[in-house]
C-alpha atoms as a PDB file:
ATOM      1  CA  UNK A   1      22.440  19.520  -9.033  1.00  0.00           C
ATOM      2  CA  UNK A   2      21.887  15.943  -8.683  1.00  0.00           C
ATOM      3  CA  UNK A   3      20.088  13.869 -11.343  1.00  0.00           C
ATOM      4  CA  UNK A   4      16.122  13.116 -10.066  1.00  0.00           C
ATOM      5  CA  UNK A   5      15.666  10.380  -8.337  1.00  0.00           C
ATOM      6  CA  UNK A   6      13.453   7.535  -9.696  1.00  0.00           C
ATOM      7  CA  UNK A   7      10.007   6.731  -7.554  1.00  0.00           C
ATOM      8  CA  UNK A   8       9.406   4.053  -6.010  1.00  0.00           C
ATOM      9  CA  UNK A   9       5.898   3.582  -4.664  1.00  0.00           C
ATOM     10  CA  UNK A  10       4.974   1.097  -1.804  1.00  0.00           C
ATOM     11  CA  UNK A  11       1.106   0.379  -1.568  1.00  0.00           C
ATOM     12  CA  UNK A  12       0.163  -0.290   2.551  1.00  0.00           C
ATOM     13  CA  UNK A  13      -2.644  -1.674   3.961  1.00  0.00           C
ATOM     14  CA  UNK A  14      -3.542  -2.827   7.717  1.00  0.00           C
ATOM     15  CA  UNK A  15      -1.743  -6.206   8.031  1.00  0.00           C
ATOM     16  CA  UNK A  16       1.222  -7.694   8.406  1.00  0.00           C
ATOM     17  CA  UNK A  17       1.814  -8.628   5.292  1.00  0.00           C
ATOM     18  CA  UNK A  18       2.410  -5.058   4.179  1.00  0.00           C
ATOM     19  CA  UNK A  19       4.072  -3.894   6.943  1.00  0.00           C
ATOM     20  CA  UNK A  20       6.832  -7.233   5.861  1.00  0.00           C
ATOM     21  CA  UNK A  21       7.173  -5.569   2.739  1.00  0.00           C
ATOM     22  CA  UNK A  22       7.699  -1.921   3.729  1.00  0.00           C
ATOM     23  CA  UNK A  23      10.452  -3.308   6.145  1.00  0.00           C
ATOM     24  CA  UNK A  24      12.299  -5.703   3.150  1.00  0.00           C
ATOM     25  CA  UNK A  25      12.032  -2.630   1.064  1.00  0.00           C
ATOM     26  CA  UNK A  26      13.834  -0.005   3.394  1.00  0.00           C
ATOM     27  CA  UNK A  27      15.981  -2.730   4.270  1.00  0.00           C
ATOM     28  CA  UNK A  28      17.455  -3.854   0.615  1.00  0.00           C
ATOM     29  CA  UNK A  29      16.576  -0.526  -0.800  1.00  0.00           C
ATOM     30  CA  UNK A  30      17.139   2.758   1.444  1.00  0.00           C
ATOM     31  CA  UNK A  31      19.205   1.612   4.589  1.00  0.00           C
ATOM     32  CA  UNK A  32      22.102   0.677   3.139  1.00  0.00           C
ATOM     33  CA  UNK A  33      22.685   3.237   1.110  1.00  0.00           C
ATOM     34  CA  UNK A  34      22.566   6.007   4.094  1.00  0.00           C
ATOM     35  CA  UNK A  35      21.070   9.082   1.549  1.00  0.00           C
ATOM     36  CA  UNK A  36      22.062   7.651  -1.466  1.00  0.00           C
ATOM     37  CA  UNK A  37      19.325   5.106  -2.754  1.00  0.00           C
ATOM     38  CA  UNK A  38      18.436   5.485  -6.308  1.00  0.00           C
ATOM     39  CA  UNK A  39      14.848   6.082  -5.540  1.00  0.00           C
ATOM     40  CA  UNK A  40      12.498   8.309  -3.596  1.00  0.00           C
ATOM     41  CA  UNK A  41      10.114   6.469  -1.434  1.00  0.00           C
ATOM     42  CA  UNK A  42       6.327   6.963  -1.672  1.00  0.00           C
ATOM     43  CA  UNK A  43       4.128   4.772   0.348  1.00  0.00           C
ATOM     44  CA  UNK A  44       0.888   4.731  -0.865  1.00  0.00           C
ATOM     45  CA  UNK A  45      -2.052   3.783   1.270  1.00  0.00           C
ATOM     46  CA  UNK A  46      -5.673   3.062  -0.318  1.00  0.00           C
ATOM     47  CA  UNK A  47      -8.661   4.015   2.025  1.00  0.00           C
ATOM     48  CA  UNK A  48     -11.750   2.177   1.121  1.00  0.00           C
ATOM     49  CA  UNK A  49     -15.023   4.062   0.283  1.00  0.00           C
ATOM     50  CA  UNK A  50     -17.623   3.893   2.809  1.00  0.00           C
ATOM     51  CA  UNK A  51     -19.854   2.925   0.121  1.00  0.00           C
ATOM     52  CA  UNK A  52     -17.515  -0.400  -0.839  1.00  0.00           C
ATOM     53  CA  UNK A  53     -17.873  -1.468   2.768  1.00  0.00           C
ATOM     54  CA  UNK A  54     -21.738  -0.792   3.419  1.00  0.00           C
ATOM     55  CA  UNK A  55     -22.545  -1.824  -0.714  1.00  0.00           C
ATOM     56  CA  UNK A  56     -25.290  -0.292  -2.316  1.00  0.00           C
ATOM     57  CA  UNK A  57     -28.383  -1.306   0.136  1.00  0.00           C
ATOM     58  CA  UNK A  58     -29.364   1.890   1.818  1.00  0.00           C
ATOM     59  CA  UNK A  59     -31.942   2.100   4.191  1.00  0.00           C
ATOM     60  CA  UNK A  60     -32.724   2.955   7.500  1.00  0.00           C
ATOM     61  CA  UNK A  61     -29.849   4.317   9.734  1.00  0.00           C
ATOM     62  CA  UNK A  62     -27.701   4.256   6.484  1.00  0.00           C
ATOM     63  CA  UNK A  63     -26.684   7.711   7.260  1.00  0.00           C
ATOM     64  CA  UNK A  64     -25.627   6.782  10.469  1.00  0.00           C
ATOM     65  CA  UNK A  65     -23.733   3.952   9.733  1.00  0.00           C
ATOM     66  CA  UNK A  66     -22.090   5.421   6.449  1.00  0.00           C
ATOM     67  CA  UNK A  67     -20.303   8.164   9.132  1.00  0.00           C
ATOM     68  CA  UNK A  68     -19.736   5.156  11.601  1.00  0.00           C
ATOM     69  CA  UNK A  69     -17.730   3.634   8.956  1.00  0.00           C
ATOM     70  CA  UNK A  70     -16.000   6.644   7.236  1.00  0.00           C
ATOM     71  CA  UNK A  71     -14.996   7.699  10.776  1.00  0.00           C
ATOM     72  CA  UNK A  72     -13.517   4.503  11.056  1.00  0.00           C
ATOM     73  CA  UNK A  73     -11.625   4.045   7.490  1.00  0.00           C
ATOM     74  CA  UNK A  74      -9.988   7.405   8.561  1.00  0.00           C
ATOM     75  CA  UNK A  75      -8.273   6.135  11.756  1.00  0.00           C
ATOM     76  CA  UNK A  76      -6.997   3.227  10.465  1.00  0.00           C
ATOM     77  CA  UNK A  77      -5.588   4.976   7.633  1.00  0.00           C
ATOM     78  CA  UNK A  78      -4.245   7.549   9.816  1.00  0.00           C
ATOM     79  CA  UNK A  79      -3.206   4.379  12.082  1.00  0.00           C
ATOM     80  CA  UNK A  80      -1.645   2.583   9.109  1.00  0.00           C
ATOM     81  CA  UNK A  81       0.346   5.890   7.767  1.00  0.00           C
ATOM     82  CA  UNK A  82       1.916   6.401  11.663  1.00  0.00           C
ATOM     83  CA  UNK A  83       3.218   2.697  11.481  1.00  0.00           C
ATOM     84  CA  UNK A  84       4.533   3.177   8.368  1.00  0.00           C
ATOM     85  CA  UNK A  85       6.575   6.495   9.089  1.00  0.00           C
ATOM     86  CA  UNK A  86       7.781   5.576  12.578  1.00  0.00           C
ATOM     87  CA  UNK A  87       9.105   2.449  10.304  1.00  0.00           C
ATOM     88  CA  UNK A  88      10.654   4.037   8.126  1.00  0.00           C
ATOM     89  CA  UNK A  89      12.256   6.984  10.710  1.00  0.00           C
ATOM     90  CA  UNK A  90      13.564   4.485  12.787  1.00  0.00           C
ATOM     91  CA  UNK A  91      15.445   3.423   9.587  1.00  0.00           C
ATOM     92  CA  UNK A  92      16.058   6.546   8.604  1.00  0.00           C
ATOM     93  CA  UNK A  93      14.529   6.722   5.303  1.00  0.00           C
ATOM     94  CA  UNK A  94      13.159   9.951   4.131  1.00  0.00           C
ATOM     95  CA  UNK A  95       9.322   9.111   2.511  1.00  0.00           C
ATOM     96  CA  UNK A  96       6.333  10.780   1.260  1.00  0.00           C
ATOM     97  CA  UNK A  97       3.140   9.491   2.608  1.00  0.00           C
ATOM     98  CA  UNK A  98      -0.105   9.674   0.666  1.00  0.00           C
ATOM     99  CA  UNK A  99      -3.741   8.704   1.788  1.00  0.00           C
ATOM    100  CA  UNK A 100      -6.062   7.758  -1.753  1.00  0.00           C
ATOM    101  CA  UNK A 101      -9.340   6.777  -1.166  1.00  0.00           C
ATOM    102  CA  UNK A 102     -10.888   4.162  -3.964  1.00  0.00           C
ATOM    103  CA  UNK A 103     -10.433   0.591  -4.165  1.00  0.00           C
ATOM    104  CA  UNK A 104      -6.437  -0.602  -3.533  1.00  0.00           C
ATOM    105  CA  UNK A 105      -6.226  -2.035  -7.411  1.00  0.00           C
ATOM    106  CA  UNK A 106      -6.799   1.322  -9.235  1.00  0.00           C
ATOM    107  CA  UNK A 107      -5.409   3.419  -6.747  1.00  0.00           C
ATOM    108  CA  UNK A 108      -1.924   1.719  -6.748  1.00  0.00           C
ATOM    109  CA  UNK A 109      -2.207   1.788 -10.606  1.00  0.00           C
ATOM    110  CA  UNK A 110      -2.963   5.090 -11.371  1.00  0.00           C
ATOM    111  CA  UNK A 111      -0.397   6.419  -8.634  1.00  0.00           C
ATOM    112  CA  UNK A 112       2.638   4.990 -10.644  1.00  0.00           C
ATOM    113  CA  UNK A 113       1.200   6.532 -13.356  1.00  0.00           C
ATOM    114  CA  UNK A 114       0.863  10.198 -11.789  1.00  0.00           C
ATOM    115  CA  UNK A 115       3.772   9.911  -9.949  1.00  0.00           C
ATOM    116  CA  UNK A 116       5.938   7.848 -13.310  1.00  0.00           C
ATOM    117  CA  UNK A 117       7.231   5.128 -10.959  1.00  0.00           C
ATOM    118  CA  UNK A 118       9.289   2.900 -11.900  1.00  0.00           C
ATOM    119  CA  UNK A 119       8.439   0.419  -9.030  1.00  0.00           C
ATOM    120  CA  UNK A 120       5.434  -0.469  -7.491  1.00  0.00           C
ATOM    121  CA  UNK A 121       5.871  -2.809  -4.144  1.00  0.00           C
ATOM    122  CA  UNK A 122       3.244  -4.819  -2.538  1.00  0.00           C
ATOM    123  CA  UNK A 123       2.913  -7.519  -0.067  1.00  0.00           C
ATOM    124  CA  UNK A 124       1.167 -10.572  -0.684  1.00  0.00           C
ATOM    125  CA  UNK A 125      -1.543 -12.896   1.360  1.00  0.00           C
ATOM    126  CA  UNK A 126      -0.311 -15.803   0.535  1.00  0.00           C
ATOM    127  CA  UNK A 127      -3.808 -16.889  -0.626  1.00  0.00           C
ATOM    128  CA  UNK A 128      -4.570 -20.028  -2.594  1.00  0.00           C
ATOM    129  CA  UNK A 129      -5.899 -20.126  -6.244  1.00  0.00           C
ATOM    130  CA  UNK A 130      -9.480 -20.449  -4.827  1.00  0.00           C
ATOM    131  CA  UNK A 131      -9.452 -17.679  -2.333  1.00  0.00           C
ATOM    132  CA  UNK A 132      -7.385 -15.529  -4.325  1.00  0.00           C
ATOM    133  CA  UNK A 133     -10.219 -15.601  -7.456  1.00  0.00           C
ATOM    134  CA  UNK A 134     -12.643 -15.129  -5.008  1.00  0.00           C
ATOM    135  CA  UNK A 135     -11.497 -12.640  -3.321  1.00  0.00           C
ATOM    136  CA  UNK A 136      -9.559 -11.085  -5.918  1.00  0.00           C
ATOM    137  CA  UNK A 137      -5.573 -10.085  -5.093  1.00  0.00           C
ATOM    138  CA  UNK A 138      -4.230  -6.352  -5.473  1.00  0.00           C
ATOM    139  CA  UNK A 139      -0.744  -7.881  -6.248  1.00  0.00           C
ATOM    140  CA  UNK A 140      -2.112  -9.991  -9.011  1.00  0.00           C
ATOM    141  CA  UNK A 141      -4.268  -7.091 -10.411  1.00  0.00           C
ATOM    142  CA  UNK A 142      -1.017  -4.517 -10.121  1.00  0.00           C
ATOM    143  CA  UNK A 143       1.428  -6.915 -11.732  1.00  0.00           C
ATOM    144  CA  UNK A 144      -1.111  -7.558 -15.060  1.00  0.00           C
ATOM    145  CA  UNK A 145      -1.836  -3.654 -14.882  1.00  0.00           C
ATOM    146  CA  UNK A 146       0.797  -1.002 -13.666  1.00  0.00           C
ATOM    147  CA  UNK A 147       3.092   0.346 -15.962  1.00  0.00           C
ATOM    148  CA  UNK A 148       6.134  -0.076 -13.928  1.00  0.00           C
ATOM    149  CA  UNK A 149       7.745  -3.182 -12.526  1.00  0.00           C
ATOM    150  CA  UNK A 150       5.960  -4.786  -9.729  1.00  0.00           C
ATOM    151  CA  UNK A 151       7.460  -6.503  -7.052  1.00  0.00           C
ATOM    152  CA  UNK A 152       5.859  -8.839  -4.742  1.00  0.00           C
ATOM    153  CA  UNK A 153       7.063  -8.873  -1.450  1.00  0.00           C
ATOM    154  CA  UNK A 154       6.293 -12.641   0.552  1.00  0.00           C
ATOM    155  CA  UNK A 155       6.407 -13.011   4.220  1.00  0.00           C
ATOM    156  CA  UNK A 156       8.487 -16.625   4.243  1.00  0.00           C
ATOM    157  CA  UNK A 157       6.475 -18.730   6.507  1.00  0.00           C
ATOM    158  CA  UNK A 158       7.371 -19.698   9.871  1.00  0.00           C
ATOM    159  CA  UNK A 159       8.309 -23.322  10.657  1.00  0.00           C
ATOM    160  CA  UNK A 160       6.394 -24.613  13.456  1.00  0.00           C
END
């Protein structure tokens, strides 16, 4: 019996930027090392709440439009999930996918807890200070708050 694997969990969301990430991963992580990478791959993908997208005004039609938008948080989770497992099959790379539904932040956070990674990968925006406190950053959040190392994963930008 071989000794168990440490986890290694890779948070995905719709862009590029986290699609970069899964690819350095597999790439200086899993490919090279055919079936014998010192971790086991989870990609983690966080599926909004229908009720952090429409906020808390509910009124007419809300009904309809909270389905509207759950129907569409599911396909492009099940959209994003797809892209990341053709990725990682035509790599070769043997992964466990998981949907969690809450905001990206906690979910990433609480996964390396339940699951005891040891690293938690994410891709970054490359936002400014400004747009990054407004908007808040899930790679900024994870690194202050997971209890595993974090590594940020940055798309180098193209020279024009």
């Amino acid at each position: 019996m071989g000794e168990e694997k440490s986890v290694m969990v890779v948070g995905i969301e719709d862009n590029q930027h986290s699609f970069y990430a899964l690819e350095w991963t597999l790439d200086h992580f899993f490919t090279n090392y055919n079936s014998n990478s010192p971790f086991k791959l989870v990609i983690l993908h966080a599926k909004p709440t229908p009720a952090s997208i429409i906020g808390l005004a509910a009124g007419p039609g809300s009904v309809e439009a909270f389905t509207a938008i759950e129907s569409n948080l599911k396909k492009t989770a099940a959209r994003v999930v797809e892209k990341a497992m053709e990725i990682c099959k035509a790599k070769s790379v043997d992964v466990v996918v998981e949907i969690v539904e809450g905001d990206a932040r906690h979910v990433l956070c609480e996964a390396v807890e339940k699951l005891h990674a040891s690293v938690l990968v994410v891709g970054c925006h490359g936002y400014g200070v400004i747009k990054r406190t407004v908007l808040g950053s899930v790679s900024d959040y994870c690194a202050h708050h997971a209890h595993c190392s974090v590594m940020i994963v940055k798309k180098p930008k193209t020279k024009t």
